[in-house]
N, C-alpha and C. Protein backbone atom coordinates (compact mmCIF):
# COMPACT_ATOMS: atom_id res chain seq x y z
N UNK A 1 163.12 45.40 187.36
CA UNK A 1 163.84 44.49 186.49
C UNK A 1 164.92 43.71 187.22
N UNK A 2 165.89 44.44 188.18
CA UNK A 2 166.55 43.48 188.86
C UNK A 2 166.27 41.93 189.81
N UNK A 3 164.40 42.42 190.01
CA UNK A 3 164.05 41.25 191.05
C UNK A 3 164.01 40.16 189.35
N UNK A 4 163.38 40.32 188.38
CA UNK A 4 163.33 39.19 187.10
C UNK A 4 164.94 38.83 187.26
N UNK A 5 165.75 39.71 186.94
CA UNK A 5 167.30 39.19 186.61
C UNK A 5 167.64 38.27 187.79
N UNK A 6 167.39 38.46 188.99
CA UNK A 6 167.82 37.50 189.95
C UNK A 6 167.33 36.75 189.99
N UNK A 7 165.38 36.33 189.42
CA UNK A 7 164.58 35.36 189.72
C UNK A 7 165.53 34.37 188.61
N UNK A 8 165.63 35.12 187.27
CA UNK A 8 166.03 34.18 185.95
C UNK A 8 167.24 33.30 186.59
N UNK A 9 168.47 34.45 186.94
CA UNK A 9 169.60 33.85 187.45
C UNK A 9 169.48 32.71 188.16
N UNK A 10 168.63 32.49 189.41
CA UNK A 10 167.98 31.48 190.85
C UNK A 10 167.58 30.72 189.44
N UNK A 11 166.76 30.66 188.63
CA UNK A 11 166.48 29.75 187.59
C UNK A 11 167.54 28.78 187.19
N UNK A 12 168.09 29.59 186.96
CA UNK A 12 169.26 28.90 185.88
C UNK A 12 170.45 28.29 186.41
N UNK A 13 171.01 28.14 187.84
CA UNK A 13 171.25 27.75 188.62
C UNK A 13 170.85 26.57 189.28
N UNK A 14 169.58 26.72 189.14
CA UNK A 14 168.65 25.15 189.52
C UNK A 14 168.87 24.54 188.51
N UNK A 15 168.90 24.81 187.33
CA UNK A 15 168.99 23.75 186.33
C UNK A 15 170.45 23.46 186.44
N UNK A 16 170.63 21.87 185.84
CA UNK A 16 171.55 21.10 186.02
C UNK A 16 172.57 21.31 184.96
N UNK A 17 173.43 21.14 185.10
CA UNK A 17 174.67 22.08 183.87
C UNK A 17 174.68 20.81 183.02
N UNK A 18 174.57 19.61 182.84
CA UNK A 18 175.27 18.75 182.27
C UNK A 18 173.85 18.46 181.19
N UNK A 19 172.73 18.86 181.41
CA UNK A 19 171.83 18.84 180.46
C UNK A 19 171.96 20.03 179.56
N UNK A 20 172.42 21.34 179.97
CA UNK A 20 172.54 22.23 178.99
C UNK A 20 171.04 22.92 178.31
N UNK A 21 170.52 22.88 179.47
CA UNK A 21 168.62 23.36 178.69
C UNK A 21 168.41 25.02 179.05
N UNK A 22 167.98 25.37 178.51
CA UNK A 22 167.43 27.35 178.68
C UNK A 22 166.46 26.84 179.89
N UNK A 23 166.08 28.24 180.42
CA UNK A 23 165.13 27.91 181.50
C UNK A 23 163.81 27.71 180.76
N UNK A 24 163.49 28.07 179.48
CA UNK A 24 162.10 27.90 178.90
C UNK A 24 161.90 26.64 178.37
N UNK A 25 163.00 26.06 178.29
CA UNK A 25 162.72 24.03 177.63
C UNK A 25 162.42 23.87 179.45
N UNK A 26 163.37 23.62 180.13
CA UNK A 26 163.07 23.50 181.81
C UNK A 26 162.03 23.78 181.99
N UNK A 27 161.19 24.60 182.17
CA UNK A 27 159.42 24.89 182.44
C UNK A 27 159.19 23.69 181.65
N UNK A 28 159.20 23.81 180.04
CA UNK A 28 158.23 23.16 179.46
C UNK A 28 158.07 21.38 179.87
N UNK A 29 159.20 21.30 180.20
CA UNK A 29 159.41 19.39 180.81
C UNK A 29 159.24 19.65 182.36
N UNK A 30 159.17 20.88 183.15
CA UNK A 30 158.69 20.21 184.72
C UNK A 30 156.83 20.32 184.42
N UNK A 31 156.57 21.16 183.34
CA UNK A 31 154.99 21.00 183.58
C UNK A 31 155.03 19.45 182.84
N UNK A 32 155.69 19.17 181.71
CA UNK A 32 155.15 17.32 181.18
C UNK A 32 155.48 16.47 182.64
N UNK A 33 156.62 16.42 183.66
CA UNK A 33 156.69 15.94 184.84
C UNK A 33 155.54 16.17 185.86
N UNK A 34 154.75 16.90 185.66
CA UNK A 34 154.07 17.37 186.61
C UNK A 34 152.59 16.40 186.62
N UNK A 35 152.22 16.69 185.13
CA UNK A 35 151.03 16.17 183.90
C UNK A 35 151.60 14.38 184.47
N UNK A 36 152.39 14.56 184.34
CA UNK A 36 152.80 12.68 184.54
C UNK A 36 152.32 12.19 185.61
N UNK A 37 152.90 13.19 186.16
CA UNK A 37 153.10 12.13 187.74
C UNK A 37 151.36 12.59 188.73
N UNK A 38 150.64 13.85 187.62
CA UNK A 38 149.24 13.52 188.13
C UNK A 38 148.78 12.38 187.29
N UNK A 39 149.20 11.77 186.41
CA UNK A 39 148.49 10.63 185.42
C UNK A 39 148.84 9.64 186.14
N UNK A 40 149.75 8.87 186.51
CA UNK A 40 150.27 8.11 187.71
C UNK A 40 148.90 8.22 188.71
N UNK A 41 149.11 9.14 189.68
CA UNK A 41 148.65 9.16 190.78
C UNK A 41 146.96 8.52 190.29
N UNK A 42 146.47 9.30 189.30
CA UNK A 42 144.94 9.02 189.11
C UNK A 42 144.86 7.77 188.50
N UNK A 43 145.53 7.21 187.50
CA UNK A 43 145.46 6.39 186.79
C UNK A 43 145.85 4.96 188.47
N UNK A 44 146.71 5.22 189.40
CA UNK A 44 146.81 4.07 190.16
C UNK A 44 145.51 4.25 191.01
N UNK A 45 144.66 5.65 191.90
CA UNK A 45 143.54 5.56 192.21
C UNK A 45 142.35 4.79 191.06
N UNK A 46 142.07 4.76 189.80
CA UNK A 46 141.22 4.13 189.28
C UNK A 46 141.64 2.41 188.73
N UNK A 47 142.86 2.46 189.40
CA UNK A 47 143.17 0.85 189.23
C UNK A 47 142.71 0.46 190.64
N UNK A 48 143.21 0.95 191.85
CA UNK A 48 142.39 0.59 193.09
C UNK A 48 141.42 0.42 193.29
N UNK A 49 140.25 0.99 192.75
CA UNK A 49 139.19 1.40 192.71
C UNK A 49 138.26 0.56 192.32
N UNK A 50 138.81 -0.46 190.86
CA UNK A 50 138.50 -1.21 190.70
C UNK A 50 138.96 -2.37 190.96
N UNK A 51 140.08 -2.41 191.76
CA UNK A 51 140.46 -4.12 192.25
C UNK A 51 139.40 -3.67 193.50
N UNK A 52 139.31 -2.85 194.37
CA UNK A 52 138.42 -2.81 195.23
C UNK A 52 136.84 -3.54 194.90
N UNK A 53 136.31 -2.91 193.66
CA UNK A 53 135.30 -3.51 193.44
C UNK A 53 134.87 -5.05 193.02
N UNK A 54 136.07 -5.23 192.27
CA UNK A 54 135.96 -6.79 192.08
C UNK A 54 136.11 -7.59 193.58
N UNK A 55 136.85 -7.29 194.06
CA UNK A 55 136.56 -8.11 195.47
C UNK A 55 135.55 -7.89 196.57
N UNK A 56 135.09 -6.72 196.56
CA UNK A 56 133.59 -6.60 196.72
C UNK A 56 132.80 -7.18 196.20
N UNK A 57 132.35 -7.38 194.37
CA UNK A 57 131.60 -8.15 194.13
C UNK A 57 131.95 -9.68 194.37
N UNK A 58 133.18 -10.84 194.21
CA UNK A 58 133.80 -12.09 194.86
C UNK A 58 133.37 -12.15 196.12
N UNK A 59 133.20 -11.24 196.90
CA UNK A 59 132.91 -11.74 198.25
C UNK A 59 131.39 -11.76 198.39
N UNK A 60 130.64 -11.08 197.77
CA UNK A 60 128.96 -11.00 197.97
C UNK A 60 128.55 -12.56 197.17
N UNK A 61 129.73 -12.47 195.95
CA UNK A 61 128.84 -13.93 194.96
C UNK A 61 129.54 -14.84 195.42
N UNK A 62 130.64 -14.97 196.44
CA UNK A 62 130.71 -16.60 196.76
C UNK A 62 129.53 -16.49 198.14
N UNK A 63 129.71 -15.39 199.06
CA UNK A 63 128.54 -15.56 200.07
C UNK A 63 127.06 -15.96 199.13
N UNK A 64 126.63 -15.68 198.13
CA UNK A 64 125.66 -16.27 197.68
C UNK A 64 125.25 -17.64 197.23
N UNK A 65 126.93 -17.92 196.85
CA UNK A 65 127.29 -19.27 196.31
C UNK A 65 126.78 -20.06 197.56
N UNK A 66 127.17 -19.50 198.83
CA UNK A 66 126.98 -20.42 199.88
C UNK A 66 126.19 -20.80 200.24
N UNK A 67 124.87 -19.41 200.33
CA UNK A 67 123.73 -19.92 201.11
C UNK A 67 122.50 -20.50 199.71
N UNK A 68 123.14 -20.01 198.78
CA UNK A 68 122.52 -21.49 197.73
C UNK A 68 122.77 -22.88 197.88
N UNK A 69 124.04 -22.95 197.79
CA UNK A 69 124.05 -23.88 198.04
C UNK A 69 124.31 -25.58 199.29
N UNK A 70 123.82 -24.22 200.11
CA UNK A 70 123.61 -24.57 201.70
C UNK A 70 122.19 -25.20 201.41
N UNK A 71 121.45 -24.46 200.74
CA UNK A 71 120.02 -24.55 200.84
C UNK A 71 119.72 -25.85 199.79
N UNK A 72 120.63 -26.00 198.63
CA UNK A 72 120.50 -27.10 197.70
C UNK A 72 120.92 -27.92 198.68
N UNK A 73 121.82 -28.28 199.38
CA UNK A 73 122.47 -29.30 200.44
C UNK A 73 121.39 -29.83 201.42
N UNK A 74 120.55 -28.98 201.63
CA UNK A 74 119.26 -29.13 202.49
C UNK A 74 117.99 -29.73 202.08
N UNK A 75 118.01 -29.49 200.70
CA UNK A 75 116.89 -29.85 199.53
C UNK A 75 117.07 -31.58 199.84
N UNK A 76 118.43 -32.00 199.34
CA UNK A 76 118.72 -33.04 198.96
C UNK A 76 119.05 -34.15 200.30
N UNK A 77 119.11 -33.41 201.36
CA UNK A 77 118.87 -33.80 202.71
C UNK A 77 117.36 -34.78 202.99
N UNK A 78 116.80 -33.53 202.24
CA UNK A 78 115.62 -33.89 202.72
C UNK A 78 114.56 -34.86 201.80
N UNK A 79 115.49 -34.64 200.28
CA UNK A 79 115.07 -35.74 199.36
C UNK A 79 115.32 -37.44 199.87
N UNK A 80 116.36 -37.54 200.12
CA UNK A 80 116.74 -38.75 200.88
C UNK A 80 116.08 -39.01 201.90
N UNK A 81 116.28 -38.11 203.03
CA UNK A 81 115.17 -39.09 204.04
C UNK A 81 113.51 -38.93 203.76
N UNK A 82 113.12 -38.44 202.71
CA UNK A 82 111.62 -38.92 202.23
C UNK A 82 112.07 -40.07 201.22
N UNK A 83 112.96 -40.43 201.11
CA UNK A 83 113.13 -41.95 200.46
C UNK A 83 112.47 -41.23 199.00
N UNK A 84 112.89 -40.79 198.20
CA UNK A 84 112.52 -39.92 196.83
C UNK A 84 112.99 -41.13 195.82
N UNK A 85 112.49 -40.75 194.56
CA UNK A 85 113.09 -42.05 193.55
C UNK A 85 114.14 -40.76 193.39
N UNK A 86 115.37 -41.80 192.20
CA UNK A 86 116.53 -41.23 191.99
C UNK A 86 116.05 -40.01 190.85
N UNK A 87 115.52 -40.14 189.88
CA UNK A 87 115.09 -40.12 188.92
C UNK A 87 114.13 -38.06 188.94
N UNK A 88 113.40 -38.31 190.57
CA UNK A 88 113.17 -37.02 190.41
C UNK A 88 114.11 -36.05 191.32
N UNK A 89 114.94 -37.11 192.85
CA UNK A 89 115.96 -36.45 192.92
C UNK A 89 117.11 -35.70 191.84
N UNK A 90 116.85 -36.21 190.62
CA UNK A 90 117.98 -35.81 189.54
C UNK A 90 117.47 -34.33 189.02
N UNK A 91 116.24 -34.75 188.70
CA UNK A 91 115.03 -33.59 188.48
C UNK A 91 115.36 -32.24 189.33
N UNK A 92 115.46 -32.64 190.31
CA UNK A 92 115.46 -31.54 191.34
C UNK A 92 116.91 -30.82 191.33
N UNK A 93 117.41 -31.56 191.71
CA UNK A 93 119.49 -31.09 191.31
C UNK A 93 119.36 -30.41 189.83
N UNK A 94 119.09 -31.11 188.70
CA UNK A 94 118.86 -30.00 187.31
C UNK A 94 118.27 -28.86 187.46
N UNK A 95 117.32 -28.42 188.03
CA UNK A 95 116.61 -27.62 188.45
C UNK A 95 117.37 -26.08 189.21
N UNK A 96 117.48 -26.85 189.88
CA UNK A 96 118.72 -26.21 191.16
C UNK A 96 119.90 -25.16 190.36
N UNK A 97 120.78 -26.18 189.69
CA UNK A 97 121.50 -25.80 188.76
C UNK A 97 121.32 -24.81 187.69
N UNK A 98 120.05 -25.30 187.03
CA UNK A 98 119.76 -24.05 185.98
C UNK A 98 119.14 -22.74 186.52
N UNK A 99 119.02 -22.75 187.91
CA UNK A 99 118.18 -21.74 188.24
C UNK A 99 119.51 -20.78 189.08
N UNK A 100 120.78 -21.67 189.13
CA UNK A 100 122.04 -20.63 189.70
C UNK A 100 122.78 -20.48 188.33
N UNK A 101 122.36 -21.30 187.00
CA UNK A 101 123.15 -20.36 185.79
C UNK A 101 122.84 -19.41 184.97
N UNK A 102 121.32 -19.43 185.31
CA UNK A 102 120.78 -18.15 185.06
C UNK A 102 120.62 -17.22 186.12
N UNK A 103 120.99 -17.10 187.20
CA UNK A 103 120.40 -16.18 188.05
C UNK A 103 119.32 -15.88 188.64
N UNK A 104 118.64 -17.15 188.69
CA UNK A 104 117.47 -16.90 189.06
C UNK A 104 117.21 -17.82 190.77
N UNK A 105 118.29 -17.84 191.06
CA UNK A 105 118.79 -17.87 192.79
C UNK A 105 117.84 -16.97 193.77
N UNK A 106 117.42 -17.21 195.12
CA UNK A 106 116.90 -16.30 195.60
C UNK A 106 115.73 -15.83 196.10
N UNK A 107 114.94 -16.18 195.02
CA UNK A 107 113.63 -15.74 195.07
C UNK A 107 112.42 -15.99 195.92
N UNK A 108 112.64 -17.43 196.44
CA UNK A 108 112.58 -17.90 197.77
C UNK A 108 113.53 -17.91 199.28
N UNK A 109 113.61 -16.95 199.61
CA UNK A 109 114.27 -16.60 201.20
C UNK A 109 113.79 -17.22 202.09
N UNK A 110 112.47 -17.89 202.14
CA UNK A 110 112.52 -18.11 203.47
C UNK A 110 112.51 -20.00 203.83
N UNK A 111 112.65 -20.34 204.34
CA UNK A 111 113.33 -22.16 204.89
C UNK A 111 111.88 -22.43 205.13
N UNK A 112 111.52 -23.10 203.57
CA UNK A 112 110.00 -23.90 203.65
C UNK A 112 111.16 -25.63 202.94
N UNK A 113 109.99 -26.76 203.16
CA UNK A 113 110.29 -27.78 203.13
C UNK A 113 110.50 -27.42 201.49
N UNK A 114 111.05 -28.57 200.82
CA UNK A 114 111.28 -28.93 199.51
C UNK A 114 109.75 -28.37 198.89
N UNK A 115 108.64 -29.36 199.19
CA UNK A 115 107.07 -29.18 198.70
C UNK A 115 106.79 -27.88 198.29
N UNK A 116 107.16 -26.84 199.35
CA UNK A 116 106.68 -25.27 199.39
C UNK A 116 107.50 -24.22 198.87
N UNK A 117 108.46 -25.12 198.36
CA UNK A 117 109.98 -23.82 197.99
C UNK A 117 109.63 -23.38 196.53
N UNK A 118 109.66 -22.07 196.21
CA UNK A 118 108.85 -21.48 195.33
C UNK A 118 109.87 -20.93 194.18
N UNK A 119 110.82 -21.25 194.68
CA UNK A 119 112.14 -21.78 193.44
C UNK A 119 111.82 -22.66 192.75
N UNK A 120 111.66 -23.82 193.10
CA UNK A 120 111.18 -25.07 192.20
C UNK A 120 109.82 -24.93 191.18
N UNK A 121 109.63 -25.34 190.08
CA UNK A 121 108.87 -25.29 189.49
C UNK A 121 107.21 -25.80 189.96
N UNK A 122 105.84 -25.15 189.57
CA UNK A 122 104.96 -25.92 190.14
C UNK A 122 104.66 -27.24 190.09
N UNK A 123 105.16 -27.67 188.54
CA UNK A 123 105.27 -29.27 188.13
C UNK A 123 106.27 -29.92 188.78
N UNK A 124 107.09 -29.88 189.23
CA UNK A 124 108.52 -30.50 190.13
C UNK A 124 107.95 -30.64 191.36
N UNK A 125 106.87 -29.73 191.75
CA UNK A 125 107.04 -29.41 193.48
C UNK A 125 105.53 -30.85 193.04
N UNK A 126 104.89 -30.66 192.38
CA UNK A 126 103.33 -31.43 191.95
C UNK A 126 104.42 -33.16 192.15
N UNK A 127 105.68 -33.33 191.19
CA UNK A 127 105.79 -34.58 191.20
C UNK A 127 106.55 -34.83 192.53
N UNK A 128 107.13 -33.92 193.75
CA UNK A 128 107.76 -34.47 194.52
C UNK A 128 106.52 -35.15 195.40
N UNK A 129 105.44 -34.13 195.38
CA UNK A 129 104.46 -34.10 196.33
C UNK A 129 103.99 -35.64 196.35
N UNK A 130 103.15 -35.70 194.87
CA UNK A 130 102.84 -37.23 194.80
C UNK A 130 104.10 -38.73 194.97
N UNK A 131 104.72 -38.24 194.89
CA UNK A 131 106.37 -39.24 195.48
C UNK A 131 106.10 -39.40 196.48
N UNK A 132 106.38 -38.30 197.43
CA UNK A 132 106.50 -38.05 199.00
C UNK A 132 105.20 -38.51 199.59
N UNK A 133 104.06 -38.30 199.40
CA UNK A 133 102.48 -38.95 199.73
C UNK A 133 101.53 -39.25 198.70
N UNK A 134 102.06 -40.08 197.83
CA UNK A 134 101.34 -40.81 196.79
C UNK A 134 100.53 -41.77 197.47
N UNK A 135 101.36 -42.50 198.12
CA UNK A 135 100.27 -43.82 199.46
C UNK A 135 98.88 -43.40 199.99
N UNK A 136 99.60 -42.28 200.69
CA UNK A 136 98.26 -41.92 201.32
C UNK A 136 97.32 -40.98 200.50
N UNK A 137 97.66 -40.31 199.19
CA UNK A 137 96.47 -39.71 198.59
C UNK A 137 96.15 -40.80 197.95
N UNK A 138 96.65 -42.66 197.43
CA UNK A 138 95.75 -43.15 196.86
C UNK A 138 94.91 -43.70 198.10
N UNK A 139 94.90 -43.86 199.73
CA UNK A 139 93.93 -44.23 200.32
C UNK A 139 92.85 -43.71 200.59
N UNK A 140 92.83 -42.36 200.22
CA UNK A 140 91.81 -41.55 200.07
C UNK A 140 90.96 -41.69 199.10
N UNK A 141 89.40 -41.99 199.48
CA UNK A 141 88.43 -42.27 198.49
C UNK A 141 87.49 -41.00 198.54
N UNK A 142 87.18 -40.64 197.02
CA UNK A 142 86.81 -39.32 196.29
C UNK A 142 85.16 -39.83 196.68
């Protein structure tokens, strides 16, 4: 019993005189201090956690942004020097567009001309084709 009487005493001593608390309110607020400051700690790891991820995903979707639209930049490169009417160049840019607001970006990876890019619709790629060598498929006799 004397080691409790001295532990209580060492207790009660630590506590601060000007609050005036028993040592059993003291326990009960260093465990709510305790509970806190693990809610803190976890609660700022799952805020990190997710600013981490959002800038993980920002950096993958503007790198996507890019090489889309590296590749639209290239499309339209190449619409111009085949001398294209405006009309299906526009065609093609709409195209482009609705296929990065839906998500449907991608699907062609590999660097084929405008004609062969398998993003574009088969009817789009049908009217660039006849644009681009309409001349020479009408000199061709069936």
């Amino acid at each position: 019993a004397p080691a409790a009487l001295v532990n209580e005493k060492v207790a009660v001593r630590l506590l601060p005189e000007w609050l005036g608390l028993d040592s059993e309110i003291w326990a009960s607020m260093s465990m709510v201090y305790l509970f806190s400051a693990l809610g803190i700690v976890i609660g700022f790891s799952l805020v990190t956690q997710i600013i981490a991820e959002l800038v993980t995903f920002s950096i993958f979707r503007s790198q996507g942004y890019r090489n889309f639209y590296s590749k639209v930049h290239r499309c339209k490169a190449e619409m111009v020097n085949a001398n294209l009417p405006e009309q299906i160049m526009y065609k093609v840019s709409r195209y482009y567009d609705y296929l990065w607001i839906n998500n449907k970006v991608g699907m062609s990876e590999k660097r084929h001309s405008i004609i062969h890019d398998h993003d574009l619709s088969l009817q789009l790629r049908k009217e660039i084709a006849l644009a681009m060598h309409g001349s020479l498929v009408s000199q061709v006799s069936i």
